[in-house]
N, C-alpha and C. Protein backbone atom coordinates (compact mmCIF):
# COMPACT_ATOMS: atom_id res chain seq x y z
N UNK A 1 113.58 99.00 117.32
CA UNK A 1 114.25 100.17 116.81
C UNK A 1 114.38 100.07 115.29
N UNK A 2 114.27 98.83 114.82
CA UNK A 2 114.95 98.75 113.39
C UNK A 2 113.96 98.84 112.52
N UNK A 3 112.90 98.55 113.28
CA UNK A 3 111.71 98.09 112.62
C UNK A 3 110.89 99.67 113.01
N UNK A 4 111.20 100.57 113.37
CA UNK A 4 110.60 101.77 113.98
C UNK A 4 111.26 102.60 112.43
N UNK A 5 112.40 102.67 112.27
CA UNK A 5 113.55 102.97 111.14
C UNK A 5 112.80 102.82 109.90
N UNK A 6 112.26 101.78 109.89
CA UNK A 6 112.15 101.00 108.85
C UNK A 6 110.65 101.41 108.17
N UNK A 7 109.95 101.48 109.26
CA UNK A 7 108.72 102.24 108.89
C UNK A 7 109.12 104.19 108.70
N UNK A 8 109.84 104.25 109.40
CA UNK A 8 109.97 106.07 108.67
C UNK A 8 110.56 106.20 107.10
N UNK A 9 111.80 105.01 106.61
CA UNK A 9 111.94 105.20 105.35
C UNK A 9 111.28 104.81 105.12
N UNK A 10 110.19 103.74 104.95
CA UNK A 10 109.39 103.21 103.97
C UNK A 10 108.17 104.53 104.11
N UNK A 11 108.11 105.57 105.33
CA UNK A 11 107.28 106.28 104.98
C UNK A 11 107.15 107.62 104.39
N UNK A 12 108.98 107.63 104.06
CA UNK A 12 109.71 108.99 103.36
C UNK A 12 109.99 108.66 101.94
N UNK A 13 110.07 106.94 102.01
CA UNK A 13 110.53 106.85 100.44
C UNK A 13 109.06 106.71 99.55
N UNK A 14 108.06 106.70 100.57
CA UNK A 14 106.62 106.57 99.41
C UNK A 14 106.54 107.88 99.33
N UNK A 15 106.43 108.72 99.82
CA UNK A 15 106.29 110.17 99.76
C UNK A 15 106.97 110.57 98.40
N UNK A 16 107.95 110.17 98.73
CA UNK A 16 108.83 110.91 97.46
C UNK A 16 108.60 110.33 96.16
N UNK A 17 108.32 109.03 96.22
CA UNK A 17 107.89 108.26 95.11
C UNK A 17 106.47 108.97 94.68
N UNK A 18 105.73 108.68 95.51
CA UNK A 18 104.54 109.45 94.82
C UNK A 18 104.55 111.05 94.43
N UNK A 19 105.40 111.48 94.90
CA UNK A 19 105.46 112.94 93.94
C UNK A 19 106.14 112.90 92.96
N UNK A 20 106.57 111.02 92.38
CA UNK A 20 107.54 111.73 91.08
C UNK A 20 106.81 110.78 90.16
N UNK A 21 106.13 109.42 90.69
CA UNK A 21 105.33 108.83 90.68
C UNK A 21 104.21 108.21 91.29
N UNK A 22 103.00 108.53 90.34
CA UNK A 22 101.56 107.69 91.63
C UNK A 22 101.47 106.70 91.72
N UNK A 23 100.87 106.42 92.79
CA UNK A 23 101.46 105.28 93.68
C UNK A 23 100.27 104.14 92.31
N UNK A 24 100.77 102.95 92.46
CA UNK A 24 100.43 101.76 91.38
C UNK A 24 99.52 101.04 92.40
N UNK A 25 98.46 100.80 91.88
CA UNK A 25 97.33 99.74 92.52
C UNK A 25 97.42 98.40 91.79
N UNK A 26 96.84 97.61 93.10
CA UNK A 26 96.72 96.31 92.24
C UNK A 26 95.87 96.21 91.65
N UNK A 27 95.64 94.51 90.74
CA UNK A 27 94.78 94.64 90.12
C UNK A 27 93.99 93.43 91.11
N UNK A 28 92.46 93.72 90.94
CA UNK A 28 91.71 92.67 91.26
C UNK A 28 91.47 91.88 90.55
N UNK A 29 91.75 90.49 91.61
CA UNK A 29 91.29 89.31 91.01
C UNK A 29 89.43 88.66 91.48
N UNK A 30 88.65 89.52 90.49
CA UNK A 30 87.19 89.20 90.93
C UNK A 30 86.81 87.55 91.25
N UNK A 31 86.31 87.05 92.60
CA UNK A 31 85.64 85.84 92.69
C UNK A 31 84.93 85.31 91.92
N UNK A 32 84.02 86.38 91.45
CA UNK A 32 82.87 85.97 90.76
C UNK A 32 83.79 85.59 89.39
N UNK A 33 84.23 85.72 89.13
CA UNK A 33 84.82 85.90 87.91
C UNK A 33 86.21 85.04 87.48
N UNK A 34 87.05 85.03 88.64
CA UNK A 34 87.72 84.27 88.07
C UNK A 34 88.14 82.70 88.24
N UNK A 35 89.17 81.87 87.60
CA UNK A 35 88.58 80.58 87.90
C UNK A 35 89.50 80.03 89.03
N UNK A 36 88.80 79.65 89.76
CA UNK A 36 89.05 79.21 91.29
C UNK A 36 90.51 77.67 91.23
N UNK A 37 90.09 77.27 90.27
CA UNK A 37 90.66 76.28 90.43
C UNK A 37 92.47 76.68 90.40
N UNK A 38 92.45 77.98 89.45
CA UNK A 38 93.83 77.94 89.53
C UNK A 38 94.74 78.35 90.66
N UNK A 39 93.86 78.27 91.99
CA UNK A 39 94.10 79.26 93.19
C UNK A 39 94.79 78.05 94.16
N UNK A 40 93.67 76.77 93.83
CA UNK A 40 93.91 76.07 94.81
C UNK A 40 95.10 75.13 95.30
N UNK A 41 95.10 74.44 95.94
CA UNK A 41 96.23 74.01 96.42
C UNK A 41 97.30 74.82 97.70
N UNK A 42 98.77 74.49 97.54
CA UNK A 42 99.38 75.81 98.86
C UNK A 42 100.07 76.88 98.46
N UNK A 43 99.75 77.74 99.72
CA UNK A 43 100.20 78.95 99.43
C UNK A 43 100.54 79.21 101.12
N UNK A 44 102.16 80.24 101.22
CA UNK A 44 102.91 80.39 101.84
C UNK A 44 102.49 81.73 102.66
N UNK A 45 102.30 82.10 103.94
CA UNK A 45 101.82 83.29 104.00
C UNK A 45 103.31 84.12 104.06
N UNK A 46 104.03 85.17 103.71
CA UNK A 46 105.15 85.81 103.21
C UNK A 46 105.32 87.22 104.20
N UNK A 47 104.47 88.00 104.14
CA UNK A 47 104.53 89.14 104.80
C UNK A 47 102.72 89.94 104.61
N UNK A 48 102.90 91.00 105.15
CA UNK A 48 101.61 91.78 105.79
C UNK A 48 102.03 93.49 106.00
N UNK A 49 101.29 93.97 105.06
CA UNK A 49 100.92 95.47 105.95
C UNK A 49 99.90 96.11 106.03
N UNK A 50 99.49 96.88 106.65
CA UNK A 50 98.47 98.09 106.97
C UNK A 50 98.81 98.92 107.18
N UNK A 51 98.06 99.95 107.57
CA UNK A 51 98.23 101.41 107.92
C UNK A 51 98.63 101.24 109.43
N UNK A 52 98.13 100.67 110.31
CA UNK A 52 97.70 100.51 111.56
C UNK A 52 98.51 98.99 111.85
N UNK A 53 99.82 99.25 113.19
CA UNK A 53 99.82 97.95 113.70
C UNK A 53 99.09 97.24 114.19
N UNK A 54 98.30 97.64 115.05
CA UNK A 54 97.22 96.70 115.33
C UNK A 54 96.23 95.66 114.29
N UNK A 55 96.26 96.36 112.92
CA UNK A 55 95.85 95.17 111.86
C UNK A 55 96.61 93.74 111.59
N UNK A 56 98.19 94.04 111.93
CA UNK A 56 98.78 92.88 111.71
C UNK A 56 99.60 92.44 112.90
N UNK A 57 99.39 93.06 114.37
CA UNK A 57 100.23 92.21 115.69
C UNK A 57 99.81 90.63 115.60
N UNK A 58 98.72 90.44 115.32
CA UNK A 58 98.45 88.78 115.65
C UNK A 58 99.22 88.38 114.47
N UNK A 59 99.94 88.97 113.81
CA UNK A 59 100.87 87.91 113.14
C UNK A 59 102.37 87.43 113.81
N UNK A 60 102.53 88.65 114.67
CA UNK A 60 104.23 88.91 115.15
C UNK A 60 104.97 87.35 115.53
N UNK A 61 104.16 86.48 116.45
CA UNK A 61 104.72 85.43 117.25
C UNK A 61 104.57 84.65 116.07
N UNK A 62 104.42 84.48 114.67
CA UNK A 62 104.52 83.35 114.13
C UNK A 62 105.76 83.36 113.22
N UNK A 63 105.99 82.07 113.12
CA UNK A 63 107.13 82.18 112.04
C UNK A 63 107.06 81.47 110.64
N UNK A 64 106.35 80.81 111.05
CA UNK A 64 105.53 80.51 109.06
C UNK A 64 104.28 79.78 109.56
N UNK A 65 103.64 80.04 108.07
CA UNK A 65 102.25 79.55 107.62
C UNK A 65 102.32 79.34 106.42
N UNK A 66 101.69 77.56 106.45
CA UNK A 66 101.31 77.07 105.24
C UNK A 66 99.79 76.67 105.06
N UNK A 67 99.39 77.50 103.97
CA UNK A 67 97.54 77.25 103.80
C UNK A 67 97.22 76.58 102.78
N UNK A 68 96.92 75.50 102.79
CA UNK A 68 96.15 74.75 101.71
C UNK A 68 94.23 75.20 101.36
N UNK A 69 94.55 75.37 100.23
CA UNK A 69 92.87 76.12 99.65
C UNK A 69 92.51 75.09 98.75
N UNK A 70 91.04 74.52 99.44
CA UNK A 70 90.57 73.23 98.41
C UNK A 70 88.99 73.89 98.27
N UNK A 71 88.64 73.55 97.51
CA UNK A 71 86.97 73.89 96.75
C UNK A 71 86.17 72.26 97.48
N UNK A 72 85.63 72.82 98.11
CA UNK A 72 84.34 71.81 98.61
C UNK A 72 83.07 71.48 98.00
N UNK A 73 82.94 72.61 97.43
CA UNK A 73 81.49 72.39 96.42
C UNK A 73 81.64 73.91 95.34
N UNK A 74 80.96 73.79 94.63
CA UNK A 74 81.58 74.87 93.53
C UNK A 74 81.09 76.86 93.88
N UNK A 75 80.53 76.62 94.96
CA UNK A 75 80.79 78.13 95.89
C UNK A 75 81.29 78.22 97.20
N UNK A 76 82.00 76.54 97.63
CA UNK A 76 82.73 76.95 98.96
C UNK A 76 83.84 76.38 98.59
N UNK A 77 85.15 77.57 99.80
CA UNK A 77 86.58 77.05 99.49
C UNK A 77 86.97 76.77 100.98
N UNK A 78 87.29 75.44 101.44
CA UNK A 78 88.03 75.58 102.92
C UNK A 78 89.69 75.66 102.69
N UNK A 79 89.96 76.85 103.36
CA UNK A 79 91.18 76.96 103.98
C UNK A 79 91.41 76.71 105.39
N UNK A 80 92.90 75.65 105.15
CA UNK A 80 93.39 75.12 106.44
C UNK A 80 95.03 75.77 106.64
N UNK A 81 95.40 76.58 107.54
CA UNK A 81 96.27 77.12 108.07
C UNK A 81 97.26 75.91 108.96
N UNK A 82 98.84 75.87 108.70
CA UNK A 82 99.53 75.10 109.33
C UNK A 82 100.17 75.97 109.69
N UNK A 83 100.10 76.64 111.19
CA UNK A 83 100.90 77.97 111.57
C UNK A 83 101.70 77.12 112.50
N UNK A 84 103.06 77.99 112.63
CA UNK A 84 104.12 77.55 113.58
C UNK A 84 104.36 79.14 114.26
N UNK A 85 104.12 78.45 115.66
CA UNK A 85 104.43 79.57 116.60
C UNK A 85 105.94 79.19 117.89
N UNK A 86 106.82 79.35 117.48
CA UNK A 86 107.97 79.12 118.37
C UNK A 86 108.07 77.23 117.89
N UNK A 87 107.97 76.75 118.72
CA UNK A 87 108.44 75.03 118.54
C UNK A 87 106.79 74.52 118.51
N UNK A 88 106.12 74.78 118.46
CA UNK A 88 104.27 74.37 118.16
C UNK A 88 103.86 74.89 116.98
N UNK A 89 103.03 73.75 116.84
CA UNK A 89 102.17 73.88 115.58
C UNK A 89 100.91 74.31 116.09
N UNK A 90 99.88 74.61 115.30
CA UNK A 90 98.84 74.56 115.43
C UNK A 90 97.86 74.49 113.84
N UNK A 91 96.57 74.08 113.84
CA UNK A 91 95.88 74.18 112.49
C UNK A 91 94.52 74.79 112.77
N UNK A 92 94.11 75.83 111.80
CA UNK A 92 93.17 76.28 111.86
C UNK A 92 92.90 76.58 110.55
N UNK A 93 91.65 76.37 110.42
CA UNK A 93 90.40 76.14 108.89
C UNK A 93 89.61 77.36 109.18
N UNK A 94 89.48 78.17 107.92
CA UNK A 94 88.14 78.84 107.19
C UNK A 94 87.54 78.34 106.25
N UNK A 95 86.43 79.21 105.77
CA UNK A 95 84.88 78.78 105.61
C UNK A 95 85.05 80.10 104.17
N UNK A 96 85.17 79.77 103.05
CA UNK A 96 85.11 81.29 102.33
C UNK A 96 83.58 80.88 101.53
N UNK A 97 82.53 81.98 100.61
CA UNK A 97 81.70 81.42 100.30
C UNK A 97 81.92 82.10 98.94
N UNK A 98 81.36 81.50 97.54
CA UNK A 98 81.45 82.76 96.48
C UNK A 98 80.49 82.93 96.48
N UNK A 99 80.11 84.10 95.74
CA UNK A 99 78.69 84.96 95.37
C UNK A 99 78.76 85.50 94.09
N UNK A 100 77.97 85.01 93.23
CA UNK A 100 78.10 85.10 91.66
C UNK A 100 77.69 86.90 91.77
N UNK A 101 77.22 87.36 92.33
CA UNK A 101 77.44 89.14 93.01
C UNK A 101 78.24 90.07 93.61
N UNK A 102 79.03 88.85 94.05
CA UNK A 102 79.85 90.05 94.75
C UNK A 102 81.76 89.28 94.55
N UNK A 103 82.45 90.19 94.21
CA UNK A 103 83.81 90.17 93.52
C UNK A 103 84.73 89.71 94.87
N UNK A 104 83.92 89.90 96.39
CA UNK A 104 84.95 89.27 97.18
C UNK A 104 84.68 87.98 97.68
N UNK A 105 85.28 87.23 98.59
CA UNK A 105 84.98 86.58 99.33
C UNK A 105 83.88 86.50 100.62
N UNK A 106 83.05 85.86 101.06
CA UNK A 106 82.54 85.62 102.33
C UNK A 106 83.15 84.64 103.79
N UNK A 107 83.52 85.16 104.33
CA UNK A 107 84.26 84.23 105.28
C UNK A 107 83.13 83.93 106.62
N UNK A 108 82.95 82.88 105.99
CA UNK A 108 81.65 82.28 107.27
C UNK A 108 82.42 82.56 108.50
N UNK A 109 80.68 82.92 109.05
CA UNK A 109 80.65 83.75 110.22
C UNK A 109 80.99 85.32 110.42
N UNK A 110 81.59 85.97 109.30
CA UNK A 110 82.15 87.10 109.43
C UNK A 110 81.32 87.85 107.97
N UNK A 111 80.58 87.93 107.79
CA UNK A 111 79.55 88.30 106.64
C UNK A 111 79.88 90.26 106.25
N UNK A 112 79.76 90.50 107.20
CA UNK A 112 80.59 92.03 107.01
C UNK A 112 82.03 92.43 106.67
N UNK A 113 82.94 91.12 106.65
CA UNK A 113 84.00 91.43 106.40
C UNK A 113 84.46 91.33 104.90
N UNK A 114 85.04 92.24 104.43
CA UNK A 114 85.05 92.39 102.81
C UNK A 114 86.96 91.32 102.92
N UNK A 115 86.86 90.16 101.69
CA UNK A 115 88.32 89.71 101.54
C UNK A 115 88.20 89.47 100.15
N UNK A 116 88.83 90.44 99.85
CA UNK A 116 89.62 90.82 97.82
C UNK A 116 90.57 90.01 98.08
N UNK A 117 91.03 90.03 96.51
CA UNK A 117 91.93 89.04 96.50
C UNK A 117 92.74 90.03 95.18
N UNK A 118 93.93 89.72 95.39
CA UNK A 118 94.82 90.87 94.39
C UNK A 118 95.71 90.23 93.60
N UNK A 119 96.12 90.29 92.70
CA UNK A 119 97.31 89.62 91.60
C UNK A 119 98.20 90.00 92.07
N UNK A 120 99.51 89.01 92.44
CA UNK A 120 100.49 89.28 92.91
C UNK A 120 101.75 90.43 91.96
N UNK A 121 100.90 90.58 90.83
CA UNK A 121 101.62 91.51 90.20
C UNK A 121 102.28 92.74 90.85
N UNK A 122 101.34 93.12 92.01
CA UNK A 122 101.76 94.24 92.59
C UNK A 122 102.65 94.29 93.48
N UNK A 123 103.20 92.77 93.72
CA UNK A 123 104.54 92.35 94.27
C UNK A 123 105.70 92.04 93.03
N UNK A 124 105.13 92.45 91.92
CA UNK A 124 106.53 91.40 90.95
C UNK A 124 106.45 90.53 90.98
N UNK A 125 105.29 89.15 91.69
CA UNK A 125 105.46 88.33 91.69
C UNK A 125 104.43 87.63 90.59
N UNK A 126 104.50 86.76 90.02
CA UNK A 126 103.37 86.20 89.29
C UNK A 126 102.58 85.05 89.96
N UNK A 127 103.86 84.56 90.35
CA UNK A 127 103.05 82.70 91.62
C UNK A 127 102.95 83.43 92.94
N UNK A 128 102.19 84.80 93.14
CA UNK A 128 101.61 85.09 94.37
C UNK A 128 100.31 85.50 93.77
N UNK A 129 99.87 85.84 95.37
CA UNK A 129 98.47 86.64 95.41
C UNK A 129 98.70 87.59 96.31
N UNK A 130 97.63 88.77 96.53
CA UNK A 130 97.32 89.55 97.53
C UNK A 130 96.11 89.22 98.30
N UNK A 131 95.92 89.13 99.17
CA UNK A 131 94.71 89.43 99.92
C UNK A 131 94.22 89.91 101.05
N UNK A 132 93.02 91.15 100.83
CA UNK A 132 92.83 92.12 101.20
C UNK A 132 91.64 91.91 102.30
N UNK A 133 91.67 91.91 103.27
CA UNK A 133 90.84 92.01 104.76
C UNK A 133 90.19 93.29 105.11
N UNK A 134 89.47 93.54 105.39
CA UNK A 134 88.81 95.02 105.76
C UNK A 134 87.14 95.05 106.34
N UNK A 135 87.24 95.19 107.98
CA UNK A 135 86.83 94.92 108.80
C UNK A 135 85.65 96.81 108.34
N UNK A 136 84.20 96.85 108.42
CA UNK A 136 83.81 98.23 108.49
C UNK A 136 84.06 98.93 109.92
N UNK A 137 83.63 100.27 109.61
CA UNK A 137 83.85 101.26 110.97
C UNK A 137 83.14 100.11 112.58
N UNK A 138 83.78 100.65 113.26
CA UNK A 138 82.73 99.95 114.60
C UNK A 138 81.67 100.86 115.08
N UNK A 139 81.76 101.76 114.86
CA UNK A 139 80.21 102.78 114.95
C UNK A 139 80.32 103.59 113.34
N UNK A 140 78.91 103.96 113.56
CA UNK A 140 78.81 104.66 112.27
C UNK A 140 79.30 106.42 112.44
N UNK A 141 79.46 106.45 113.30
CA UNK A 141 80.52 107.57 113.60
C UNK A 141 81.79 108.42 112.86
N UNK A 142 82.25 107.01 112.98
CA UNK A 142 83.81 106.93 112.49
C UNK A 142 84.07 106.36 110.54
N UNK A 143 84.58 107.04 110.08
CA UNK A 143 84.76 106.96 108.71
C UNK A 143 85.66 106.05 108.10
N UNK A 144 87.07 105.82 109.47
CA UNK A 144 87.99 104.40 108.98
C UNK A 144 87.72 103.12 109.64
N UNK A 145 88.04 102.53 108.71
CA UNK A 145 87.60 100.70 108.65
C UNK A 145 88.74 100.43 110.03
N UNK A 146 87.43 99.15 110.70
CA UNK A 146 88.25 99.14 112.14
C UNK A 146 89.63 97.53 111.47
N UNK A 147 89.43 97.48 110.09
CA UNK A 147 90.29 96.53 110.08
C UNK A 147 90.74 96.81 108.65
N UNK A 148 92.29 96.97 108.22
CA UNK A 148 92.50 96.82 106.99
C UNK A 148 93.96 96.35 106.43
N UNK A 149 93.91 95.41 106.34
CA UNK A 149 95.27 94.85 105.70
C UNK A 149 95.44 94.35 104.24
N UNK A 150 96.57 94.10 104.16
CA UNK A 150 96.83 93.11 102.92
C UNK A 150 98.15 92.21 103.54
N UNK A 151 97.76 90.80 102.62
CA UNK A 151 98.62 90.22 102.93
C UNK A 151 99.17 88.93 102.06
N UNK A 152 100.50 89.02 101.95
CA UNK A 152 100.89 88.80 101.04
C UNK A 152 101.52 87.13 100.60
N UNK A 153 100.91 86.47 99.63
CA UNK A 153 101.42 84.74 99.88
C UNK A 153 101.73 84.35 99.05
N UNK A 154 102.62 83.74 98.69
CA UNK A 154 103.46 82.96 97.23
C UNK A 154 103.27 81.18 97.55
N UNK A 155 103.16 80.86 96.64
CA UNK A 155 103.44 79.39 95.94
C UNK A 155 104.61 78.71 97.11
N UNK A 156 105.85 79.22 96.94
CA UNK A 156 106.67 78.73 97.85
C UNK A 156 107.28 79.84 98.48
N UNK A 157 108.17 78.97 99.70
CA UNK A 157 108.31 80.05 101.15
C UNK A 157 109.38 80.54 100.83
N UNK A 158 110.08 80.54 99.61
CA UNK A 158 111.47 81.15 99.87
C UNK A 158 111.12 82.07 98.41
N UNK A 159 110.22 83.20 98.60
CA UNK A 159 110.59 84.55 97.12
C UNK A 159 111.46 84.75 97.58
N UNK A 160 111.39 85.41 96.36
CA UNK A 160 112.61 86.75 95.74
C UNK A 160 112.58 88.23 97.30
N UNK A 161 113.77 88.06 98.13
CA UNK A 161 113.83 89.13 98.55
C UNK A 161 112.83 90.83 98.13
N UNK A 162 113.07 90.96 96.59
CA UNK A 162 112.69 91.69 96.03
C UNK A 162 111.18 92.02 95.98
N UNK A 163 110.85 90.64 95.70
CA UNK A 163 109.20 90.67 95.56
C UNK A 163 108.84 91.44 97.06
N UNK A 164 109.02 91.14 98.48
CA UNK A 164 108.72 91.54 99.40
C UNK A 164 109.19 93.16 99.50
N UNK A 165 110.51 93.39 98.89
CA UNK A 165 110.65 94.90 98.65
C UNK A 165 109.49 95.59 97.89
N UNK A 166 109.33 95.06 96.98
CA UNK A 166 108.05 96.03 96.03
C UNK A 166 107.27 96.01 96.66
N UNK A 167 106.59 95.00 97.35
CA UNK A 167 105.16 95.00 97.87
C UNK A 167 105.08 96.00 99.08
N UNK A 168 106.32 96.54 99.60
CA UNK A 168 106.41 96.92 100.70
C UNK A 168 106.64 98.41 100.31
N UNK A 169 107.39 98.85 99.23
CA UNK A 169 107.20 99.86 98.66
C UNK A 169 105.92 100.28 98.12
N UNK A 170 105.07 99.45 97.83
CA UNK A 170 103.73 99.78 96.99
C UNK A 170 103.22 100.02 98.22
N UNK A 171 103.08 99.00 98.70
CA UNK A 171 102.15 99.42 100.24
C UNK A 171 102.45 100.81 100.98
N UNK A 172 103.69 101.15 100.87
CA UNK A 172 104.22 102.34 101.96
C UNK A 172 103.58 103.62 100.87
N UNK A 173 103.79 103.50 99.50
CA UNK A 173 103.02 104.87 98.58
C UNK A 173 101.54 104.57 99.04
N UNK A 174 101.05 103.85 99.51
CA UNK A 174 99.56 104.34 99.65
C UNK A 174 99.42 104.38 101.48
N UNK A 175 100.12 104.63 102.28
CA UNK A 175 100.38 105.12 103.98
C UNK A 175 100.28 103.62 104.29
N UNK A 176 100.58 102.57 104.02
CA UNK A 176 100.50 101.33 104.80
C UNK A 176 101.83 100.93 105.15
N UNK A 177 102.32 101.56 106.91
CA UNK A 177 103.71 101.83 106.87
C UNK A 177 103.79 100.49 108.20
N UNK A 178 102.73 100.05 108.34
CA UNK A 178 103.15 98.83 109.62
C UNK A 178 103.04 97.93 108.91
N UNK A 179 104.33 97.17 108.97
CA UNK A 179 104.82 96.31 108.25
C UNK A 179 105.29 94.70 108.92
N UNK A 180 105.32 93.38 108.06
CA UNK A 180 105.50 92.51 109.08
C UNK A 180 106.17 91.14 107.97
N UNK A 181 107.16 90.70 107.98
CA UNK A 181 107.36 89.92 107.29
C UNK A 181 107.69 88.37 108.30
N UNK A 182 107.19 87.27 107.81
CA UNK A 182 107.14 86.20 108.63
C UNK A 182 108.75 85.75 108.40
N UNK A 183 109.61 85.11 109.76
CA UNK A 183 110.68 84.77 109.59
C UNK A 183 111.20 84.02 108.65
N UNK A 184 110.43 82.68 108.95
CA UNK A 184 110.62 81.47 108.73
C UNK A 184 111.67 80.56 108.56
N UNK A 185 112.04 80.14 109.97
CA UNK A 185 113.24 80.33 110.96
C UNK A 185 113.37 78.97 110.62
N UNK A 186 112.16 78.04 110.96
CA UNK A 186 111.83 76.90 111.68
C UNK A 186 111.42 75.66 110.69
N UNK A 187 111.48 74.61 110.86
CA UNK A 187 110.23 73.67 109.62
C UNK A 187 109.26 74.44 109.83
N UNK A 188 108.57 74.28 108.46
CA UNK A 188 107.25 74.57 108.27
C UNK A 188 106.20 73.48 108.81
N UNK A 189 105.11 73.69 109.47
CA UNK A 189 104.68 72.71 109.92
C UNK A 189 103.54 72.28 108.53
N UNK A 190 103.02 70.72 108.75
CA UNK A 190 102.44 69.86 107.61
C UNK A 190 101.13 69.28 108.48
């Protein structure tokens, strides 16, 4: 219910915002372009929205994630996920690739899937990032992407209340009203 609430103001207060102001984009942080090294190390996963719940339910049962991002060779980055789901851990690793061509990421095995990466500016935050997932249509039929989120990760697990307000306000001025912020109830798992 609260969370039903919660998506109608966040989808009355972008409305109104964008008719008095347009809605603020982030800025991209190009792969090709920028320097990797200052990325690496951990980062906290914080919260998530889309347009569409179904982009972010597989987050609901968790209550934190900690991802360590290390450079393997100077166009691959493995990320390792320390997710906590209720009293279990679990770890799971990606595969990202750069491409001195193309400004996003490649996530081995998933070659069609576009992952930007955004300056956390558009949270207020400076020791975050954004990053942007977006799955294409599943037939050529259909004109919206069968996957599109952003999601949002800081340096450490405890921001600024606030930062998660802006991001959630920015997100809601452009219709991304399913919303999901991780508890993080529990230890973080290591």
């Amino acid at each position: 219910m609260f969370e039903e609430a919660w998506s109608y103001f966040l989808y009355f207060y972008g409305l109104l915002y964008q008719a008095i102001v347009p809605c603020s984009v982030p800025e991209l942080l190009p792969a090709n372009s920028v320097d990797s090294h200052q990325y690496l190390g951990k980062w906290h996963f914080i919260a998530a929205v889309s347009k569409r719940e179904a982009d972010i339910k597989q987050f609901k049962g968790l209550d934190s994630t900690l991802f360590i991002l290390e450079e393997t060779t100077n166009d691959t980055l493995l990320l390792t996920g320390n997710i906590r789901t209720g009293d279990n851990c679990m770890k799971r690793t990606w595969t990202y690739h750069l491409h001195p061509e193309s400004v996003g990421l490649e996530l081995e095995g998933m070659p069609e899937r576009k992952n930007l990466i955004w300056s956390g500016k558009w949270a207020n935050c400076a020791s975050c990032i954004i990053m942007q997932e977006i799955d294409p249509p599943l037939n050529k039929n259909e004109t919206e992407d069968s996957l599109n989120r952003y999601m949002l990760y800081g340096r450490q697990p405890d921001v600024d209340s606030e930062v998660v307000t802006t991001f959630l306000k920015n997100s809601a001025c452009h219709k991304m009203l399913a919303t999901l912020r991780l508890p993080q109830e529990k230890e973080i798992c290591t």
